[in-house]
N, C-alpha and C. Protein backbone atom coordinates (compact mmCIF):
# COMPACT_ATOMS: atom_id res chain seq x y z
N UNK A 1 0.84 -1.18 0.00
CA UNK A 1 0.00 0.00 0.00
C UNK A 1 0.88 1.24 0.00
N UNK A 2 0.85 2.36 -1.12
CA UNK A 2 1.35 3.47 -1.13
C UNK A 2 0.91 4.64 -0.63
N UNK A 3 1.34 5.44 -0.13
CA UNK A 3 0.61 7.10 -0.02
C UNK A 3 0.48 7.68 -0.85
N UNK A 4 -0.34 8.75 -0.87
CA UNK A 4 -0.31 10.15 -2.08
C UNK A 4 -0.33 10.92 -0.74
N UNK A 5 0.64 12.14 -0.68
CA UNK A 5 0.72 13.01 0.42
C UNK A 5 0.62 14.15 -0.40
N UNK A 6 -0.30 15.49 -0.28
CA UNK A 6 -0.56 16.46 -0.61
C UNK A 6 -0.22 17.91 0.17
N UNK A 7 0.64 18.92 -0.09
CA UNK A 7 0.86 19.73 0.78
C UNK A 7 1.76 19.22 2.36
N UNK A 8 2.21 18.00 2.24
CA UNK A 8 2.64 17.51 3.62
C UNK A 8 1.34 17.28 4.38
N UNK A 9 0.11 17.37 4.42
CA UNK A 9 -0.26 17.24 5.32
C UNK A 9 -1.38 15.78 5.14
N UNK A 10 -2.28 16.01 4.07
CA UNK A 10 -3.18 15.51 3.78
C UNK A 10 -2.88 14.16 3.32
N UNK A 11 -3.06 13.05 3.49
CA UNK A 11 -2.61 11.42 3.45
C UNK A 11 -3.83 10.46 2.64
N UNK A 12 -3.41 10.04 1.90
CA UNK A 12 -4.09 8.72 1.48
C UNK A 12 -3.49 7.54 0.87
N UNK A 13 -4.27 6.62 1.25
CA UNK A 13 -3.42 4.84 1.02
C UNK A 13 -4.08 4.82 -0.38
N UNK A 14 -3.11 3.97 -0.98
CA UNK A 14 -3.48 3.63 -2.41
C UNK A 14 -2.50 2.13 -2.45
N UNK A 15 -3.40 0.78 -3.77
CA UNK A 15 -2.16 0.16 -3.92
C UNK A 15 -1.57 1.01 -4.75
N UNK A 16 0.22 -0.01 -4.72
CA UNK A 16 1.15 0.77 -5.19
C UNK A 16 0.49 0.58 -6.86
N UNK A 17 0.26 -0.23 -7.54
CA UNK A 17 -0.35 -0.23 -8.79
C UNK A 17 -1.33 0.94 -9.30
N UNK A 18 -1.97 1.32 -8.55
CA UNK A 18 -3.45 2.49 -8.71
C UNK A 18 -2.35 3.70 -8.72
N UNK A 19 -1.40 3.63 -7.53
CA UNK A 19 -1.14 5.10 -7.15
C UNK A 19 -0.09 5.39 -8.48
N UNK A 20 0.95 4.12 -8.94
CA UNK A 20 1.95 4.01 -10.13
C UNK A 20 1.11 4.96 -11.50
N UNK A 21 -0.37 4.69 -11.50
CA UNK A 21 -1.31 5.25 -12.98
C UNK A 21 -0.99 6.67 -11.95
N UNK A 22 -1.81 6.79 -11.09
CA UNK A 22 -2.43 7.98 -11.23
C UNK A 22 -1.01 8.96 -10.68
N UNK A 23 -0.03 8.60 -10.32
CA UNK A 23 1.54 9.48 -10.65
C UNK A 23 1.58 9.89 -12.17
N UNK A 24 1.46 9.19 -12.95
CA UNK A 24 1.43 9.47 -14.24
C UNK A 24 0.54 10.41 -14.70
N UNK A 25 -1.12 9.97 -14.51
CA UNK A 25 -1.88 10.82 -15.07
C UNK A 25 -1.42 12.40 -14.11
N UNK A 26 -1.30 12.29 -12.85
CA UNK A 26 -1.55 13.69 -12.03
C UNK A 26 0.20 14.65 -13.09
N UNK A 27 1.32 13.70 -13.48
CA UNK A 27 2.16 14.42 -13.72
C UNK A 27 1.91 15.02 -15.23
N UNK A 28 1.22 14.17 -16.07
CA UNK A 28 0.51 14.64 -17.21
C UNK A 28 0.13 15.93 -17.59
N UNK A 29 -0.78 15.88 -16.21
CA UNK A 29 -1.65 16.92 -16.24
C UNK A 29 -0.85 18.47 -16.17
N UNK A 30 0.21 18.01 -14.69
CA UNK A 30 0.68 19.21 -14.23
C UNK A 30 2.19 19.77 -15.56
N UNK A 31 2.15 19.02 -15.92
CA UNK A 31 3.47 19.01 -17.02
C UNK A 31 2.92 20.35 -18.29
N UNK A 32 1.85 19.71 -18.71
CA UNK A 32 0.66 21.04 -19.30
C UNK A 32 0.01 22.18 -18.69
N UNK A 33 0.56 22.29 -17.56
CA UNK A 33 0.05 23.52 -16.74
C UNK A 33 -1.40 23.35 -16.24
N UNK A 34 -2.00 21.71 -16.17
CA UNK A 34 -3.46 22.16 -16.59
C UNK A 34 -3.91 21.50 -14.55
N UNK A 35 -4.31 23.08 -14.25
CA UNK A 35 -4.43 22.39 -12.89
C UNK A 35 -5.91 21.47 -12.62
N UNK A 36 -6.68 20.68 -11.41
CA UNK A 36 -7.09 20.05 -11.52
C UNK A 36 -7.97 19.94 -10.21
N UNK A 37 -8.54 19.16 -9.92
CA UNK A 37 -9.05 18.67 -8.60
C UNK A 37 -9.27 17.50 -8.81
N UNK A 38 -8.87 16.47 -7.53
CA UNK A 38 -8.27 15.05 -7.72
C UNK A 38 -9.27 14.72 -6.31
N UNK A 39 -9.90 13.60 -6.86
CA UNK A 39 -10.85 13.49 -5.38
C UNK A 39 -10.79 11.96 -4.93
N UNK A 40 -10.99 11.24 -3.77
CA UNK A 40 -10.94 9.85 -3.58
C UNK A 40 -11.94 9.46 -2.00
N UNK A 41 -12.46 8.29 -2.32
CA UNK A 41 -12.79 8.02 -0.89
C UNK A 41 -12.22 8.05 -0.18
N UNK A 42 -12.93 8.67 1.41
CA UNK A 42 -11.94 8.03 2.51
C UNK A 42 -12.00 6.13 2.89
N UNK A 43 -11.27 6.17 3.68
CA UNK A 43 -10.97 4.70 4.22
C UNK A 43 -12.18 4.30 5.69
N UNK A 44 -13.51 3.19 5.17
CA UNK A 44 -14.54 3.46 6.14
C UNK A 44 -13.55 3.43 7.60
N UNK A 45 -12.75 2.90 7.66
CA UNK A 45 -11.94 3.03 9.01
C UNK A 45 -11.73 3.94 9.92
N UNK A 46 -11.77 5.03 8.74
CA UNK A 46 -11.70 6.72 9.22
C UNK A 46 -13.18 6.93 8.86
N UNK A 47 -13.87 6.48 8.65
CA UNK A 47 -15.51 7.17 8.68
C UNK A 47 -15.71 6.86 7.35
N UNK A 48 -15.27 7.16 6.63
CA UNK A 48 -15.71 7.23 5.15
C UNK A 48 -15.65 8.42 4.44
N UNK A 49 -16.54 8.95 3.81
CA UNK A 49 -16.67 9.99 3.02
C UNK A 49 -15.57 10.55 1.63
N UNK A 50 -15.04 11.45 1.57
CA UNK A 50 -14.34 11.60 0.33
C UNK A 50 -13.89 13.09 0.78
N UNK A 51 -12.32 12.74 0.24
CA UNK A 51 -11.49 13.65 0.35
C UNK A 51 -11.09 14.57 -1.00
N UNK A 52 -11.31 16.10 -1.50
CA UNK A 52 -10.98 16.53 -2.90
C UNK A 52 -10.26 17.22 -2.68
N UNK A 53 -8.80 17.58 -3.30
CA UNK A 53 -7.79 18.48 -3.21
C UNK A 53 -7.53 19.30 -4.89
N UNK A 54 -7.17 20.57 -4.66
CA UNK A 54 -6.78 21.45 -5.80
C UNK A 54 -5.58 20.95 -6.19
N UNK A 55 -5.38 20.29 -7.71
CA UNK A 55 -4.13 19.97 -7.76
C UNK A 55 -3.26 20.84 -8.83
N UNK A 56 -2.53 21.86 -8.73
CA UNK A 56 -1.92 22.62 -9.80
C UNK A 56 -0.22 22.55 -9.74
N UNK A 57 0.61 23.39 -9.84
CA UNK A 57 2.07 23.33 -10.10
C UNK A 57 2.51 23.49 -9.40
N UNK A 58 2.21 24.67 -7.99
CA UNK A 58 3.01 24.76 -7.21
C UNK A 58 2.75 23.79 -5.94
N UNK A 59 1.58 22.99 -6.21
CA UNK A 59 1.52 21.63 -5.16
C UNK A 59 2.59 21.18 -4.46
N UNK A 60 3.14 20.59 -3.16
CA UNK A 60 3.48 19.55 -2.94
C UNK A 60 3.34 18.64 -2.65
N UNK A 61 3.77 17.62 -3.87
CA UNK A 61 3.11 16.00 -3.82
C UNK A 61 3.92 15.57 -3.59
N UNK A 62 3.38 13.78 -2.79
CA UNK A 62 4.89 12.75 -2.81
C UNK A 62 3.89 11.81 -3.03
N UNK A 63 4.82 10.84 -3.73
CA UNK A 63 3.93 9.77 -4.02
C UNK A 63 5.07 8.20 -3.87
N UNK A 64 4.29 7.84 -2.46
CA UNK A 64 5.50 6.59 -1.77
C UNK A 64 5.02 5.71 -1.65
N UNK A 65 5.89 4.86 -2.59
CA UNK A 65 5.46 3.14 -2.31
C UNK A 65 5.64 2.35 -2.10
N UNK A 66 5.09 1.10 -1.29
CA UNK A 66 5.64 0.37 -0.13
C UNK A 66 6.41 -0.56 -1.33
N UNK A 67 6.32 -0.85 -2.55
CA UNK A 67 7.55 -2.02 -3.31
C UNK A 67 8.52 -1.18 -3.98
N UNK A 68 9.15 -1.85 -4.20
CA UNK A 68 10.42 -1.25 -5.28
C UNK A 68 10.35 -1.65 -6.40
N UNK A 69 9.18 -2.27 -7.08
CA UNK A 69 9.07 -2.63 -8.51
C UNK A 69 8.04 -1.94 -9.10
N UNK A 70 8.71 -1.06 -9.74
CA UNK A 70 7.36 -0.33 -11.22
C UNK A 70 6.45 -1.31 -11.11
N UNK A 71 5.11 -0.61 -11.48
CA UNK A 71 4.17 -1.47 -12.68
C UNK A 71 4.08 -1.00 -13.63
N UNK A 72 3.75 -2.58 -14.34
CA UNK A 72 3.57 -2.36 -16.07
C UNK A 72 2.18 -1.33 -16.40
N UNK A 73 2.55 -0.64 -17.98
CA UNK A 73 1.66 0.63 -17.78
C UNK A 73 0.53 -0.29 -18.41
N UNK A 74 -0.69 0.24 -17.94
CA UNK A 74 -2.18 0.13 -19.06
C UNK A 74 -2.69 1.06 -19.24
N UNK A 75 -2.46 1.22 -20.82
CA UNK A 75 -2.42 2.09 -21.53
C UNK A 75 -4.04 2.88 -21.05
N UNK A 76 -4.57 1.96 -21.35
CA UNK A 76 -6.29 1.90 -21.58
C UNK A 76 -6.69 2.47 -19.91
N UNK A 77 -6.25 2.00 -19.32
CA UNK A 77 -6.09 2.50 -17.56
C UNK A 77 -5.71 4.36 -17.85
N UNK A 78 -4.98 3.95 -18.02
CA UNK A 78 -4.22 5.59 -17.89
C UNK A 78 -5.32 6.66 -19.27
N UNK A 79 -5.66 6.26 -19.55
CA UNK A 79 -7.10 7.18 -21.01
C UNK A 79 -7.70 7.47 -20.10
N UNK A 80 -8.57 5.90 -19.16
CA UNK A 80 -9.56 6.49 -19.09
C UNK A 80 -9.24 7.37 -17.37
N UNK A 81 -8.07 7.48 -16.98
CA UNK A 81 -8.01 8.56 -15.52
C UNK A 81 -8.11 9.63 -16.30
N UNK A 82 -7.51 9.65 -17.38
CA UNK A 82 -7.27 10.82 -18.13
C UNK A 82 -8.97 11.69 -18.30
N UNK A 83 -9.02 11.12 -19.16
CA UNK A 83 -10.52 11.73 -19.18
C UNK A 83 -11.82 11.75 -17.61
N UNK A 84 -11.65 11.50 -16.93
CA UNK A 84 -11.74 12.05 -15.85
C UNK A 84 -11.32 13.40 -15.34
N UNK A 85 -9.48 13.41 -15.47
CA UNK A 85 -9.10 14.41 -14.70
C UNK A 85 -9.66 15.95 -16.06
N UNK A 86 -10.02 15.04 -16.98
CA UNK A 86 -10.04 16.37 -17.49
C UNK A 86 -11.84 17.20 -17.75
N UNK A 87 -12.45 16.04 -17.03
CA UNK A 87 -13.97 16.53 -16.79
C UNK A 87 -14.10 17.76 -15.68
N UNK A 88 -15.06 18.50 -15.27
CA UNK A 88 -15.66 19.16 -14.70
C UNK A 88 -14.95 18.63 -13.44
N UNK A 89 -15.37 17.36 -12.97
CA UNK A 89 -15.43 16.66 -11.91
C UNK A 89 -13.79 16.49 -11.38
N UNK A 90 -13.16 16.20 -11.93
CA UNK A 90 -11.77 16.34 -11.96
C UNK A 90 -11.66 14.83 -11.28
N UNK A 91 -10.10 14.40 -11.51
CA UNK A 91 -9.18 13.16 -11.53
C UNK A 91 -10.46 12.15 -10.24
N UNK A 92 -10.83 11.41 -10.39
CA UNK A 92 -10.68 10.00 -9.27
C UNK A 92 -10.36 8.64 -9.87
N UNK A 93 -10.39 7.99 -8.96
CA UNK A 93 -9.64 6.21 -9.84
C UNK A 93 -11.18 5.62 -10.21
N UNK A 94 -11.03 5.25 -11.29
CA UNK A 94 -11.71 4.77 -12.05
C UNK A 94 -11.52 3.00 -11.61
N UNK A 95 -12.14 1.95 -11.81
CA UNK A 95 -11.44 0.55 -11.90
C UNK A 95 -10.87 0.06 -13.12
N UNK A 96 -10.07 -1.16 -12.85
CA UNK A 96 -9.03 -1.12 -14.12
C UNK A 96 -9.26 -1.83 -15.59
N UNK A 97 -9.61 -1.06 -16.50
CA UNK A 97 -10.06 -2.06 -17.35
C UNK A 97 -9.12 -3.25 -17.87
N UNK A 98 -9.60 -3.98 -18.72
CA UNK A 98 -8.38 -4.55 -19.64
C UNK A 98 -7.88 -4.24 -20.47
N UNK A 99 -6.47 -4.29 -20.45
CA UNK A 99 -5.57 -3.70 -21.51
C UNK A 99 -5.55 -3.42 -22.95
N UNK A 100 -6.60 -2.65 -23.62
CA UNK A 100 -5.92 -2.84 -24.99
C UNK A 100 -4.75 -2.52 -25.77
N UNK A 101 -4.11 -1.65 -24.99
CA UNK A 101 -2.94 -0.81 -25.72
C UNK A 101 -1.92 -1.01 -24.38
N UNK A 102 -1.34 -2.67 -24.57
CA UNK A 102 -0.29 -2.81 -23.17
C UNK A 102 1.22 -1.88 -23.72
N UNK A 103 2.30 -1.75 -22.60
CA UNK A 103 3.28 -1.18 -22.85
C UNK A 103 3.92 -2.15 -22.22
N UNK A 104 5.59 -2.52 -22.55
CA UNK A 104 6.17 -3.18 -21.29
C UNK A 104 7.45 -2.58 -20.74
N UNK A 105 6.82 -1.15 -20.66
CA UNK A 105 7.98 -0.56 -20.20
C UNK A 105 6.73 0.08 -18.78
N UNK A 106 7.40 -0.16 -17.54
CA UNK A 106 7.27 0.09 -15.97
C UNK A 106 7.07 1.26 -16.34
N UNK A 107 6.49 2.12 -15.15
CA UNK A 107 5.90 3.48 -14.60
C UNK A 107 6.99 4.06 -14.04
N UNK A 108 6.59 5.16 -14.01
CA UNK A 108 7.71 5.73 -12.77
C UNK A 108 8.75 5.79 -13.15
């Protein structure tokens, strides 16, 4: 299980696989200047509900994960965060489809 840490303060668990896409899509985004709002459930452990953060350039993100092995990219994974982050609604994880457009070159 990885973190996404926002501003230092704000915390969320992700597997390292989910959090590997959405490093990509969130750096995508910010690489184009195009800022965002990135939203996710909380963990019912902590109550539940859903956490949304402003995500633009001068952010500080970390994004830490408990393995030391990339994952392989899906392509088709990474479209459809994409089109999310770029709705109204802005970035959340989608579930993972199946691959049509695999890569076998690792994330990150």
């Amino acid at each position: 299980m990885g973190k996404f840490i926002y501003e230092g303060g704000v915390r969320a668990d992700f597997d390292d696989r989910v959090l590997s896409h959405l490093q990509v899509a969130i750096g995508t985004k910010l690489r184009r200047n195009e800022p965002f709002f990135f939203t996710w459930a909380g963990d019912i452990s902590t109550g539940g509900g859903r956490t949304t953060v402003w995500v633009h350039s001068g952010a500080s993100l970390v994004f830490s994960f408990y393995g030391g092995r990339p994952a392989r990219t899906n392509r088709t994974w990474l479209e459809a965060l994409m089109r999310t982050a770029n709705s109204p609604a802005g970035l959340h994880v989608v579930p993972e489809p199946l691959d049509e457009g695999s890569s076998t070159e690792p994330l990150g």
